[in-house]
N, C-alpha and C. Protein backbone atom coordinates (compact mmCIF):
# COMPACT_ATOMS: atom_id res chain seq x y z
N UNK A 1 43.41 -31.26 -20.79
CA UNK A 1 42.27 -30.91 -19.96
C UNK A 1 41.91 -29.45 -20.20
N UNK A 2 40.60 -29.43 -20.81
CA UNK A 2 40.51 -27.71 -20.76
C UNK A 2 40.06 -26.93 -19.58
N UNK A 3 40.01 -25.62 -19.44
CA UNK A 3 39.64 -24.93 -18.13
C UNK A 3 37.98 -24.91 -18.16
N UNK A 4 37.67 -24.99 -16.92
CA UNK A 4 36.21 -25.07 -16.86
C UNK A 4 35.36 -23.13 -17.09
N UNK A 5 34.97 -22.77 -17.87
CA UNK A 5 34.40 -21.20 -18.07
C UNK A 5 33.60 -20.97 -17.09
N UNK A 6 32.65 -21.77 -16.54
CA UNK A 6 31.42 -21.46 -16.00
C UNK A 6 32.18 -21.13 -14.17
N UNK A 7 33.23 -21.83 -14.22
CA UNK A 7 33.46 -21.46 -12.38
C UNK A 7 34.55 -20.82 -12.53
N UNK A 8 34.86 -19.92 -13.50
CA UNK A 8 36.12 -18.91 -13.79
C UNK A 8 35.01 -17.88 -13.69
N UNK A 9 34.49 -17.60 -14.06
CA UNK A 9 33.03 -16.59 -13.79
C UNK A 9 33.02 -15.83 -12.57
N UNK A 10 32.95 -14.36 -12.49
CA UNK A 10 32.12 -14.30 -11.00
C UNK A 10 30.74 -14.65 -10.70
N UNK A 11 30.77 -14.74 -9.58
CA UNK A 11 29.17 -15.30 -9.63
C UNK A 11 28.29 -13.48 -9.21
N UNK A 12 27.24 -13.81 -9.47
CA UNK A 12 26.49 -12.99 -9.57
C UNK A 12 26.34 -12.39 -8.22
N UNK A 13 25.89 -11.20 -7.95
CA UNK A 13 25.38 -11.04 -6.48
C UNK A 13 24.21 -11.31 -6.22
N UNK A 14 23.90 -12.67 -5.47
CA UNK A 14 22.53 -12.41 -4.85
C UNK A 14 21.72 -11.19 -4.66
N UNK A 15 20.24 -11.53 -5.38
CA UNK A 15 19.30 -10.61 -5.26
C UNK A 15 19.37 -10.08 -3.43
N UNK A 16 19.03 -8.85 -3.42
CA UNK A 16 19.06 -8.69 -1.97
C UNK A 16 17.20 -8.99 -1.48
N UNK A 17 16.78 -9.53 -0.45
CA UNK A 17 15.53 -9.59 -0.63
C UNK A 17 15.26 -8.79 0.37
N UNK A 18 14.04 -8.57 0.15
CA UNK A 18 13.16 -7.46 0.41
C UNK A 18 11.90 -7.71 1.32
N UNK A 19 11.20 -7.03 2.12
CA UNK A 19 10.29 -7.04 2.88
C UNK A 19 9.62 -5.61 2.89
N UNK A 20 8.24 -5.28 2.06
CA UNK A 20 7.84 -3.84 3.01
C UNK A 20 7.03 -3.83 3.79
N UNK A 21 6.99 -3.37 4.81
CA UNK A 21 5.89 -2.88 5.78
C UNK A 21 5.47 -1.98 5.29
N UNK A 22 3.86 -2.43 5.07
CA UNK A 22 2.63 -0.92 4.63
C UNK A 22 1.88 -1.16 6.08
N UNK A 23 1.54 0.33 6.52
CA UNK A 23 0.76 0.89 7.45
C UNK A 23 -0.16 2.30 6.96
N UNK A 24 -1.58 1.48 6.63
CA UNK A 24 -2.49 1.62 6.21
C UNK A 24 -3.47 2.54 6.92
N UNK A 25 -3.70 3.89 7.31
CA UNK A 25 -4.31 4.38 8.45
C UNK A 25 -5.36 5.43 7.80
N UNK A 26 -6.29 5.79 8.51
CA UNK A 26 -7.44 6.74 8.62
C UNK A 26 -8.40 6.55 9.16
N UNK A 27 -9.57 6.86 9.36
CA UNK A 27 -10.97 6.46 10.04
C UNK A 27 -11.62 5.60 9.89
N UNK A 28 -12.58 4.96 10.50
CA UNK A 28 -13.29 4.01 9.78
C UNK A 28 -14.05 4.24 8.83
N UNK A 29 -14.65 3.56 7.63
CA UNK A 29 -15.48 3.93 6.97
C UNK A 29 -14.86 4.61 5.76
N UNK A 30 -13.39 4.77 5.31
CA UNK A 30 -12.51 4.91 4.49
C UNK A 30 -12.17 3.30 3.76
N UNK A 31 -12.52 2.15 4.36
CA UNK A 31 -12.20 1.29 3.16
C UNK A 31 -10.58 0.68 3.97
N UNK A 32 -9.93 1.45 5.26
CA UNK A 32 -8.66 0.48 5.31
C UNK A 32 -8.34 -0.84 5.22
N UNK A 33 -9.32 -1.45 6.25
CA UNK A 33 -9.49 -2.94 6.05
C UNK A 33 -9.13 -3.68 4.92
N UNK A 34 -10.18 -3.10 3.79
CA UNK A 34 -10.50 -3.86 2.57
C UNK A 34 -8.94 -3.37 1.87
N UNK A 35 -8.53 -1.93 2.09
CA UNK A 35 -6.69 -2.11 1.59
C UNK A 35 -6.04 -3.08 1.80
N UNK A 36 -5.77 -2.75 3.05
CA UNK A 36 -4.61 -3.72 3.66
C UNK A 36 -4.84 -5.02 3.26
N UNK A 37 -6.09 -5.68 3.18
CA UNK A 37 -6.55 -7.38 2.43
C UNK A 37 -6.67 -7.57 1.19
N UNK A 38 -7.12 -6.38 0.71
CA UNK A 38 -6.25 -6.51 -0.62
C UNK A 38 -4.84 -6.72 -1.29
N UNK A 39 -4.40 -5.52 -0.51
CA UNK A 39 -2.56 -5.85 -0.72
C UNK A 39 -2.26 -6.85 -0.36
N UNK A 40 -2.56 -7.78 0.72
CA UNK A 40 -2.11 -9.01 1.14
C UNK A 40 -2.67 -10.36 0.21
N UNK A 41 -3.86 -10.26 -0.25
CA UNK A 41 -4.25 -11.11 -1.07
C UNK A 41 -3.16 -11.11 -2.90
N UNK A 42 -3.16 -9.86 -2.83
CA UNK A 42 -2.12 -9.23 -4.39
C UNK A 42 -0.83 -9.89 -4.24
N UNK A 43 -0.36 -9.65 -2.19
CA UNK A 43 1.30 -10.15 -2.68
C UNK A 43 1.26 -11.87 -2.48
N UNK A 44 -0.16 -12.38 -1.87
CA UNK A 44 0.04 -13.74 -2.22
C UNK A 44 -0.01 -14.12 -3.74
N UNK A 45 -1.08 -13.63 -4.66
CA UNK A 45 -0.80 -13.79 -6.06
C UNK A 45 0.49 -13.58 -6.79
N UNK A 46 1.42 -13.02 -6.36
CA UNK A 46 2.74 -12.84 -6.59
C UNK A 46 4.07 -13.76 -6.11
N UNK A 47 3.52 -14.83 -5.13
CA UNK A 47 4.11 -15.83 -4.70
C UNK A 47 5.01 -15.09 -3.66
N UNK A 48 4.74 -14.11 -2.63
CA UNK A 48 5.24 -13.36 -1.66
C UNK A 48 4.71 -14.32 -0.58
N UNK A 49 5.17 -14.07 0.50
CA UNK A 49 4.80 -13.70 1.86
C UNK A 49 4.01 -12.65 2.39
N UNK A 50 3.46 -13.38 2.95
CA UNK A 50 2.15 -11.64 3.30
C UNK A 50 1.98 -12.04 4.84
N UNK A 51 1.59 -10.86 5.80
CA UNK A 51 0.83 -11.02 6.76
C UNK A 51 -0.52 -10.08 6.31
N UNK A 52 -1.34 -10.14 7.50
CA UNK A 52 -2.51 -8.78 7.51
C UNK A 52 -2.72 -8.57 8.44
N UNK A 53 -3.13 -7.23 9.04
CA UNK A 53 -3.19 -7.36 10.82
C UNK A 53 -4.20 -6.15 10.93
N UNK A 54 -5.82 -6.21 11.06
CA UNK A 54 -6.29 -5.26 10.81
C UNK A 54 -6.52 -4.87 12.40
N UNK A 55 -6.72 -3.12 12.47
CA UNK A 55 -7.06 -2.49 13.78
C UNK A 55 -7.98 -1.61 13.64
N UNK A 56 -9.67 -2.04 14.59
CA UNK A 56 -10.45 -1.07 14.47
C UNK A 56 -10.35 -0.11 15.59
N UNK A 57 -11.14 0.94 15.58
CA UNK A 57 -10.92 2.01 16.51
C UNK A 57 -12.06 1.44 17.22
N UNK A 58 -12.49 2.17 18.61
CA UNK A 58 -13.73 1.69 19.44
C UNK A 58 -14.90 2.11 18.47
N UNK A 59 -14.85 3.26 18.13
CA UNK A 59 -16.36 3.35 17.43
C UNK A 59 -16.50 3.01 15.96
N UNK A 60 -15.70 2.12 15.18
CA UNK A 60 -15.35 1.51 14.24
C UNK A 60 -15.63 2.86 12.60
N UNK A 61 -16.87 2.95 11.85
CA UNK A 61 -17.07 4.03 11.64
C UNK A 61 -16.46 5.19 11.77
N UNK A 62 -16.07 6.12 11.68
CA UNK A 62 -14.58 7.22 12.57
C UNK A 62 -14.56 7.43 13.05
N UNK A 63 -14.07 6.07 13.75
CA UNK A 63 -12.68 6.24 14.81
C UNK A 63 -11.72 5.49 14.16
N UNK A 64 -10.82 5.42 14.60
CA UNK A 64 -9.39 5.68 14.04
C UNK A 64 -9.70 3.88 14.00
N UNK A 65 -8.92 3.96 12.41
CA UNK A 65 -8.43 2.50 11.84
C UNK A 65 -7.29 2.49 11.25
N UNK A 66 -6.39 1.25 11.61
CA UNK A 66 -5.15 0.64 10.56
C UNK A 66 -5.11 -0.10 10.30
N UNK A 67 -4.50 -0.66 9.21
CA UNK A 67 -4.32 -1.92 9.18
C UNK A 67 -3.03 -2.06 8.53
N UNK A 68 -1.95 -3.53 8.99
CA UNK A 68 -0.27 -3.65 8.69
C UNK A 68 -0.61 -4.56 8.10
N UNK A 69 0.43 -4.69 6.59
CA UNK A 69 0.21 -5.41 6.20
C UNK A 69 2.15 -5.62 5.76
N UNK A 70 2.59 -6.56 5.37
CA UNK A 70 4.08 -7.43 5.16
C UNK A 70 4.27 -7.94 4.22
N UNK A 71 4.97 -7.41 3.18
CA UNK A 71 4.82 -8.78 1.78
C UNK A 71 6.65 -8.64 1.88
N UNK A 72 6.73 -10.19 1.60
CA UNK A 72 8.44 -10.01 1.51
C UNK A 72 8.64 -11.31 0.74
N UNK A 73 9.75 -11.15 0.42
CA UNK A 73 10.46 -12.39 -0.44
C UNK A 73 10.64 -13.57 0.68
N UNK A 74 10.65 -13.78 1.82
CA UNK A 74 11.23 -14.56 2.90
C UNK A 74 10.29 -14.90 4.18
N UNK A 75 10.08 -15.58 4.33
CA UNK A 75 9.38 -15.97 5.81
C UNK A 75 8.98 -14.85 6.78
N UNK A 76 7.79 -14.50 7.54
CA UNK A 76 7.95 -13.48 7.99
C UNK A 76 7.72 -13.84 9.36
N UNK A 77 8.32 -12.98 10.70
CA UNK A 77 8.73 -13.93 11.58
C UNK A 77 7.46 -13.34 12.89
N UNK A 78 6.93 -11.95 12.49
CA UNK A 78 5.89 -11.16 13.22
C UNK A 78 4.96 -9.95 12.15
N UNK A 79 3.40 -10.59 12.94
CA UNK A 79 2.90 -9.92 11.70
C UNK A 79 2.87 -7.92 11.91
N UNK A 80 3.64 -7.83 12.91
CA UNK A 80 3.54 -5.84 13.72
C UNK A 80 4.54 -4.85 12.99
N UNK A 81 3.92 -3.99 12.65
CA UNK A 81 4.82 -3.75 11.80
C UNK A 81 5.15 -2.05 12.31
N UNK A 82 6.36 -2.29 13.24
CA UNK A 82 6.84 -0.99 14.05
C UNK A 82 7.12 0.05 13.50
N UNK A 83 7.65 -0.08 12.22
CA UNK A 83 8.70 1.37 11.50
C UNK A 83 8.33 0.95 10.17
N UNK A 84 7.23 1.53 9.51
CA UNK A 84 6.69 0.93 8.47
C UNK A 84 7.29 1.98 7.28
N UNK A 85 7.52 0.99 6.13
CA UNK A 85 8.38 1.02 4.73
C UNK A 85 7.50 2.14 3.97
N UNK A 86 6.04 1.87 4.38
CA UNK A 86 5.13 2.62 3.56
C UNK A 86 4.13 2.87 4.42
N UNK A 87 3.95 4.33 4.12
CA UNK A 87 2.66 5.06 5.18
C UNK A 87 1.56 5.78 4.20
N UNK A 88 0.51 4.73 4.25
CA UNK A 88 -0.60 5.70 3.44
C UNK A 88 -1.79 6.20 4.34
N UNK A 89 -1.15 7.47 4.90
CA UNK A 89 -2.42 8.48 5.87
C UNK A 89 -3.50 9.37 4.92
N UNK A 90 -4.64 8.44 5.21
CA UNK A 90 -5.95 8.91 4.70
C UNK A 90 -6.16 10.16 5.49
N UNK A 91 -5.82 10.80 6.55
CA UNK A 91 -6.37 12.34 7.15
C UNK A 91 -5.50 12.17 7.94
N UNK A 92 -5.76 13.78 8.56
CA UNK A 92 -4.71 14.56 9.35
C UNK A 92 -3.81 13.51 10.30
N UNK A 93 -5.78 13.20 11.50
CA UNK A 93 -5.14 12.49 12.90
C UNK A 93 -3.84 11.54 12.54
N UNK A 94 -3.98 10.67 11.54
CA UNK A 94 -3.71 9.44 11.03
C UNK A 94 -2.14 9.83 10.79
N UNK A 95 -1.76 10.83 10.17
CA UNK A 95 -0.53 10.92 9.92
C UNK A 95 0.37 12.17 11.00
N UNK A 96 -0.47 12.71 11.88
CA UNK A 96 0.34 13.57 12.86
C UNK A 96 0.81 12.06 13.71
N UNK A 97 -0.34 11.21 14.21
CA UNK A 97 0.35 9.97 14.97
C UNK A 97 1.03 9.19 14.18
N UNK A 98 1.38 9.08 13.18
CA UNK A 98 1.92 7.55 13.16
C UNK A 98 3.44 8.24 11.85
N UNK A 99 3.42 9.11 11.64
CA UNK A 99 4.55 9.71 10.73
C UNK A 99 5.55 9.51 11.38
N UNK A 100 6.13 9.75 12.82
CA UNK A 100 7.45 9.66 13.62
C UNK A 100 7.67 8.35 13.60
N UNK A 101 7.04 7.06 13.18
CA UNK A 101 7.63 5.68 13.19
C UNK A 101 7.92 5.89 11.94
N UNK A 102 8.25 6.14 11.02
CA UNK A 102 8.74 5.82 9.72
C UNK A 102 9.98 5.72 10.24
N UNK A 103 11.06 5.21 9.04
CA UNK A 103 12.67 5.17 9.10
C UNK A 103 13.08 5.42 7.75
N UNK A 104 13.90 6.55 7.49
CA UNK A 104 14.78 7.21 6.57
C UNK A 104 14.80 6.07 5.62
N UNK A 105 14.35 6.66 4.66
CA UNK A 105 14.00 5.85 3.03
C UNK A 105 12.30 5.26 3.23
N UNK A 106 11.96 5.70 3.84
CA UNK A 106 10.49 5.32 3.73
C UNK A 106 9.47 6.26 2.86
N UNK A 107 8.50 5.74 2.23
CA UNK A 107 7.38 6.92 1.50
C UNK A 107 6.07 7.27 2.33
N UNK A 108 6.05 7.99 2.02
CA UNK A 108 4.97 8.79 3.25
C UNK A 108 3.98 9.20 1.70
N UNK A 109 2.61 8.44 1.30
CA UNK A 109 1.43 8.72 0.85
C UNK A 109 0.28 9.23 1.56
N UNK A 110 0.15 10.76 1.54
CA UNK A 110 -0.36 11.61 1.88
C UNK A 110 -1.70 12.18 1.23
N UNK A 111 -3.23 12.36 1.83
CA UNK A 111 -4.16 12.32 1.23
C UNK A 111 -4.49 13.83 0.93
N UNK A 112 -3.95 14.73 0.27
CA UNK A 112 -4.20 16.07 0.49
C UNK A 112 -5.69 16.63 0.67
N UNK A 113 -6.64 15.58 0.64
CA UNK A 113 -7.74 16.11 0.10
C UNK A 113 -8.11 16.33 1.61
N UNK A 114 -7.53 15.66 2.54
CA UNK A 114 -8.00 16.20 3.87
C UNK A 114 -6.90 16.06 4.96
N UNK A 115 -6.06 16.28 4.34
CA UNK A 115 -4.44 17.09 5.03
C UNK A 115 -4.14 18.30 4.75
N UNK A 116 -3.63 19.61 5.40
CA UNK A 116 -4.17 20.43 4.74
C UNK A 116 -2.13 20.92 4.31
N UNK A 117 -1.59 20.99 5.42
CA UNK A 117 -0.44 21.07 5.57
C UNK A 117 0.64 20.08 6.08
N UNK A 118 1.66 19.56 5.01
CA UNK A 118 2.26 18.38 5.23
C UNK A 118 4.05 18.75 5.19
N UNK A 119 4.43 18.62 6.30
CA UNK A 119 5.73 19.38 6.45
C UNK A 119 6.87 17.91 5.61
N UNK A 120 7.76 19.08 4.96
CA UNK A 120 8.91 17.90 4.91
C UNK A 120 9.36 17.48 5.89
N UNK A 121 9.79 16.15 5.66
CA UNK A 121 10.60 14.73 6.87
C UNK A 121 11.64 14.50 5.76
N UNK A 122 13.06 14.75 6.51
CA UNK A 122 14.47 14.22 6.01
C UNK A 122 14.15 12.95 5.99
N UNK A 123 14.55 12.94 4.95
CA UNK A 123 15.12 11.20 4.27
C UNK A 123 13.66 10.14 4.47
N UNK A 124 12.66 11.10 4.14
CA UNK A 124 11.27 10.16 3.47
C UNK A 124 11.28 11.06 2.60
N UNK A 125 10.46 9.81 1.44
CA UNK A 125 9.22 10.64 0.14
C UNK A 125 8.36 10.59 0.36
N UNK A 126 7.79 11.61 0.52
CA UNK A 126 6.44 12.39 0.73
C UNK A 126 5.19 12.78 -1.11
N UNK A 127 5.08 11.35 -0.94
CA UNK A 127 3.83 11.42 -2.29
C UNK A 127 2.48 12.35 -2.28
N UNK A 128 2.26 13.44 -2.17
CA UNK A 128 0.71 13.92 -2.15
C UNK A 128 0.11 13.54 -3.40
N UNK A 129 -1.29 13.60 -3.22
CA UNK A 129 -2.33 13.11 -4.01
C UNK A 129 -3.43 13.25 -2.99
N UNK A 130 -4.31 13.89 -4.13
CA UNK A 130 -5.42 14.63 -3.57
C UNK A 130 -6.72 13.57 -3.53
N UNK A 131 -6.30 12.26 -2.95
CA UNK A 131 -7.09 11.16 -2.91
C UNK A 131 -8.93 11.23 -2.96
N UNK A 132 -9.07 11.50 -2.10
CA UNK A 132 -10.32 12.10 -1.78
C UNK A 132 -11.59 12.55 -2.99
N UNK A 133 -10.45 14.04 -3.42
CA UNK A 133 -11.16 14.54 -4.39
C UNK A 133 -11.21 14.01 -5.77
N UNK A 134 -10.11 12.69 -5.87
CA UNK A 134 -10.19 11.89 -7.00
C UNK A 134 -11.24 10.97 -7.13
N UNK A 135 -11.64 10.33 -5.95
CA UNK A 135 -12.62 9.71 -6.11
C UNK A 135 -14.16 10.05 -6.25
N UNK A 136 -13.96 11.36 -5.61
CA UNK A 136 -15.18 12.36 -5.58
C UNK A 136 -15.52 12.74 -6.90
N UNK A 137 -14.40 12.80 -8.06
CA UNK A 137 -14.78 13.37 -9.70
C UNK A 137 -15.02 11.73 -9.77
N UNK A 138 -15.01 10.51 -9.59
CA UNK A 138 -15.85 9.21 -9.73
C UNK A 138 -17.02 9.09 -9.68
N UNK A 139 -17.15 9.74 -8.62
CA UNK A 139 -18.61 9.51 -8.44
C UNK A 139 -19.10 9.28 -6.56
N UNK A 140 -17.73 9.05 -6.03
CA UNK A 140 -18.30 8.42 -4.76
C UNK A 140 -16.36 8.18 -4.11
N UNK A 141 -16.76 9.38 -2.74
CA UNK A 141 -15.61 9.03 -2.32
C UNK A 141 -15.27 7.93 -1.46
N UNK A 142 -15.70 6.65 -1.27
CA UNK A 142 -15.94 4.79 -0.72
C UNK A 142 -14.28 4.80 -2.10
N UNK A 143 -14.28 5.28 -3.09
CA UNK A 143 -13.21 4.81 -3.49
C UNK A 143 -11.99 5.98 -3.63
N UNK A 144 -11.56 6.29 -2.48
CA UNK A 144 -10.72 6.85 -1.75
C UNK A 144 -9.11 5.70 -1.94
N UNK A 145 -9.94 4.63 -1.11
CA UNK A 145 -8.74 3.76 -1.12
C UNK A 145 -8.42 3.07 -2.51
N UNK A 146 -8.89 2.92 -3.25
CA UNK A 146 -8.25 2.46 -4.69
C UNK A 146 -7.65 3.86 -5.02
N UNK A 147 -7.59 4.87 -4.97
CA UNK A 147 -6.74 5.88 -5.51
C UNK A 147 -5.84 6.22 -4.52
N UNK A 148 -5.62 5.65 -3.48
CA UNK A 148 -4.28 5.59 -2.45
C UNK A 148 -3.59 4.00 -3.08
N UNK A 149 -4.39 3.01 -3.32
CA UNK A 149 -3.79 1.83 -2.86
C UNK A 149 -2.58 2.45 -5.04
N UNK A 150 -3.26 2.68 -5.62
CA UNK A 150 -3.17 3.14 -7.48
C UNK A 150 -1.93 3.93 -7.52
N UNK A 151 -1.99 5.09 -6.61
CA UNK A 151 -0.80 5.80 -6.38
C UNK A 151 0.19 4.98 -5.73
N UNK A 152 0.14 4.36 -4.62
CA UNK A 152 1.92 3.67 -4.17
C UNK A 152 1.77 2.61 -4.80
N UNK A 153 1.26 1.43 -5.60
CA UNK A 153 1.58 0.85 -6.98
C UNK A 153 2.27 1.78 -7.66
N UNK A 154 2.49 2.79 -8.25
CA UNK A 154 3.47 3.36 -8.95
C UNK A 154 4.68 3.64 -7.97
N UNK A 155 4.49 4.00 -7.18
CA UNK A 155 5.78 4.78 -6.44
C UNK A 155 6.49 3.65 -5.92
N UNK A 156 5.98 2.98 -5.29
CA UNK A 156 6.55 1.72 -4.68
C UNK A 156 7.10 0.46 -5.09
N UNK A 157 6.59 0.03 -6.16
CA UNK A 157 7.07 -0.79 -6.98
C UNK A 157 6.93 -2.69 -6.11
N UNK A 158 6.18 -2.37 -5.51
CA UNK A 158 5.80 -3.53 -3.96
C UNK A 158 4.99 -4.74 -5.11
N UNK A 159 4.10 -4.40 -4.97
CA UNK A 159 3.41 -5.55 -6.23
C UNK A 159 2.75 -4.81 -7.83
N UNK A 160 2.61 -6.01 -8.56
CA UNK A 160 2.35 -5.33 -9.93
C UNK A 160 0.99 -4.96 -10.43
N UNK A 161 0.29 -3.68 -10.57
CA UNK A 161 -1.44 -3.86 -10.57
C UNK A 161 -1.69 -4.77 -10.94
N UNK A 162 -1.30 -5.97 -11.74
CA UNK A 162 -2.13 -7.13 -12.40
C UNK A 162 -2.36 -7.55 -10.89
N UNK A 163 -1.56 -8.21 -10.35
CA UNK A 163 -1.84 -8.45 -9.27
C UNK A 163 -2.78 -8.49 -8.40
N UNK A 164 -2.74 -6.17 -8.39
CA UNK A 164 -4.03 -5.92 -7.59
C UNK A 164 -5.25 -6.01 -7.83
N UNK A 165 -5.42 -5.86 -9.61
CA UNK A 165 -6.80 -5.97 -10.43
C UNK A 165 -7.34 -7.35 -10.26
N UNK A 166 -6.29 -8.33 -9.92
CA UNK A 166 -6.55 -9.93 -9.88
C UNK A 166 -7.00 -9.84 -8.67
N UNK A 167 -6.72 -9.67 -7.92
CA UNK A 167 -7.21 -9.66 -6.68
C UNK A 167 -7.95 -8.94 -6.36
N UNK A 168 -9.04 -7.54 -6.80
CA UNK A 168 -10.15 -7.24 -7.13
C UNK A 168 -10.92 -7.43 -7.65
N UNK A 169 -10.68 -8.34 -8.33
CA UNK A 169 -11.77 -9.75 -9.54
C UNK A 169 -12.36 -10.53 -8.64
N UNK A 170 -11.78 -10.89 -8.04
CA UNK A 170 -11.74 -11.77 -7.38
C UNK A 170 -12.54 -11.42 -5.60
N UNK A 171 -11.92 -9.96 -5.48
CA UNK A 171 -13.05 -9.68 -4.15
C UNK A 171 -14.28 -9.23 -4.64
N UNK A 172 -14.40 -8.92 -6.19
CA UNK A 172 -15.97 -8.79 -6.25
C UNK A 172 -16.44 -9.33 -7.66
N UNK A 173 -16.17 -10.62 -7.34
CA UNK A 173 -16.67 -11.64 -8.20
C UNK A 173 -18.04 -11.54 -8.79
N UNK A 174 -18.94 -11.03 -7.79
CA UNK A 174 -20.43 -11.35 -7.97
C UNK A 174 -20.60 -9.78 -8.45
N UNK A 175 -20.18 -9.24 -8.63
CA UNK A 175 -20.42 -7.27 -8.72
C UNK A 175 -19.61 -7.22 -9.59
N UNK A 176 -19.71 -7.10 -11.31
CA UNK A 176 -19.04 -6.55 -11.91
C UNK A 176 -18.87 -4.57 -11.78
N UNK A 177 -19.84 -4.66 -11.73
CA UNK A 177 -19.86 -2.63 -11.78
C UNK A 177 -18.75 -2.36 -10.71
N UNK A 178 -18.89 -2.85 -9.79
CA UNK A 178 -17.83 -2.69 -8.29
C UNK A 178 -16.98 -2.68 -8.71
N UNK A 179 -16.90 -3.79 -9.30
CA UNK A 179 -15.41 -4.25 -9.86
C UNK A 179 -14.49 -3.12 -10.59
N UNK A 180 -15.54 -2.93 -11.54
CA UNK A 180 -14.64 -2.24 -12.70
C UNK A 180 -14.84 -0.63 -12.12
N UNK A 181 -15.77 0.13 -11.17
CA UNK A 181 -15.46 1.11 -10.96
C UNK A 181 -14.21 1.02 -9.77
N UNK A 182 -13.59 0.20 -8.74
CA UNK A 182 -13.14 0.22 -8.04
C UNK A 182 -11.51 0.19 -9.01
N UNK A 183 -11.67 -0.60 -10.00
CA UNK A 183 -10.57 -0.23 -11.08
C UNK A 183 -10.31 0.74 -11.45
N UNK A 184 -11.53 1.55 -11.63
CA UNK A 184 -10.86 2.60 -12.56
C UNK A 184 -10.43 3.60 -11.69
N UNK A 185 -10.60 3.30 -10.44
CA UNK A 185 -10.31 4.08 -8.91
C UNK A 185 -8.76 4.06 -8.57
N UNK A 186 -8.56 2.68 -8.85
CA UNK A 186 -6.98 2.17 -9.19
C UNK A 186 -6.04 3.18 -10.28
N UNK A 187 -6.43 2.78 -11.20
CA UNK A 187 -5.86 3.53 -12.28
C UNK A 187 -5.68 4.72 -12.37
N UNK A 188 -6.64 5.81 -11.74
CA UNK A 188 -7.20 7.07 -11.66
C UNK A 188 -5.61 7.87 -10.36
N UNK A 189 -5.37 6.83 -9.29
CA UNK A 189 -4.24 6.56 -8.43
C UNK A 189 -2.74 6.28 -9.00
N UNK A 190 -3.00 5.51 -10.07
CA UNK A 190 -1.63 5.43 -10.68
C UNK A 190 -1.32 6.11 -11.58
N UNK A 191 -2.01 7.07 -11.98
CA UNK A 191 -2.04 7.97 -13.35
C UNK A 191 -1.76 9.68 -12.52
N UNK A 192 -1.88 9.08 -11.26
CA UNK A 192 -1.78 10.90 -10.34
C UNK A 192 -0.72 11.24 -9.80
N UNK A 193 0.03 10.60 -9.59
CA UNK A 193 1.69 10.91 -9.41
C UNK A 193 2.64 10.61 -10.98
């Protein structure tokens, strides 16, 4: 009788799985919405779990907007997302309130273009990128949020731009120009860190 190889083996360690909470914040009229549904549409193309949970302010336009969004390997059990994995604050208000919910190992994406001073926080990464003014050498700062959403695609490693470009095909199906400038808005984000 010979010995069996395959159960003399250690076995591997289970992948550990993963869940991030992105909390998506700035004024209205920055485009959060259309983030946060984007990312959620990207981590369904990826065969994730997603929630989306958008929040307008009363005067929608600026006043204060977020939106949570959840992509995880596993069932997700609430779409609120208390102590979020990833914080991308489009301006000041946005990140003086909502920076103290992070939890140690979280990234803090920071819009310098209208933050002016951003203190270190133990045990977050603190990404600046001068969002704003990137989209402004575009042509039009409406694409603000493709050069936030471009930058934590690199840092984060959450979903893969194909993903997000697929899922910008796809939100502006009928608008190629949209399309491809809102890309290169992307790219312009992942090329800045």
């Amino acid at each position: 009788m010979t010995k069996n190889k395959k159960a003399a083996r250690p076995q591997a360690k289970a992948k550990k799985k993963t869940c991030e909470e992105i909390f998506c914040a700035g004024f209205g009229g920055q485009g959060i919405m259309f983030m946060g549904k984007l990312l959620a549409q990207a981590g369904l193309a990826a065969g994730k779990y997603v929630t989306w949970m958008p929040s307008y302010g009363a005067e929608v336009r600026g006043g204060a907007a977020y939106s949570m969004v959840k992509i995880s390997d596993k069932e997700i059990a609430s779409p609120l997302v208390a102590n979020p994995t990833i914080l991308i604050a489009m301006n000041k208000p946005s990140l003086v309130k909502y920076e103290g919910k992070l939890n140690e190992g979280a990234m803090l994406f920071a819009n310098t273009s209208l933050i002016d001073d951003i203190q270190k926080i133990k045990g977050i990464t603190t990404i600046k990128v001068p969002m704003t003014g990137i989209a402004s050498r575009l042509g039009n700062t409406k694409f603000t949020n493709m050069v936030a959403i471009g930058a934590m695609l690199k840092k984060s490693k959450v979903i893969s731009m194909r993903n997000v470009v697929n899922a910008l095909k796809e939100a502006f199906a009928n608008n190629e120009k949209l399309f491809a400038l809102n890309k290169e808005a992307l790219q312009k984000g992942y090329k800045a860190v």
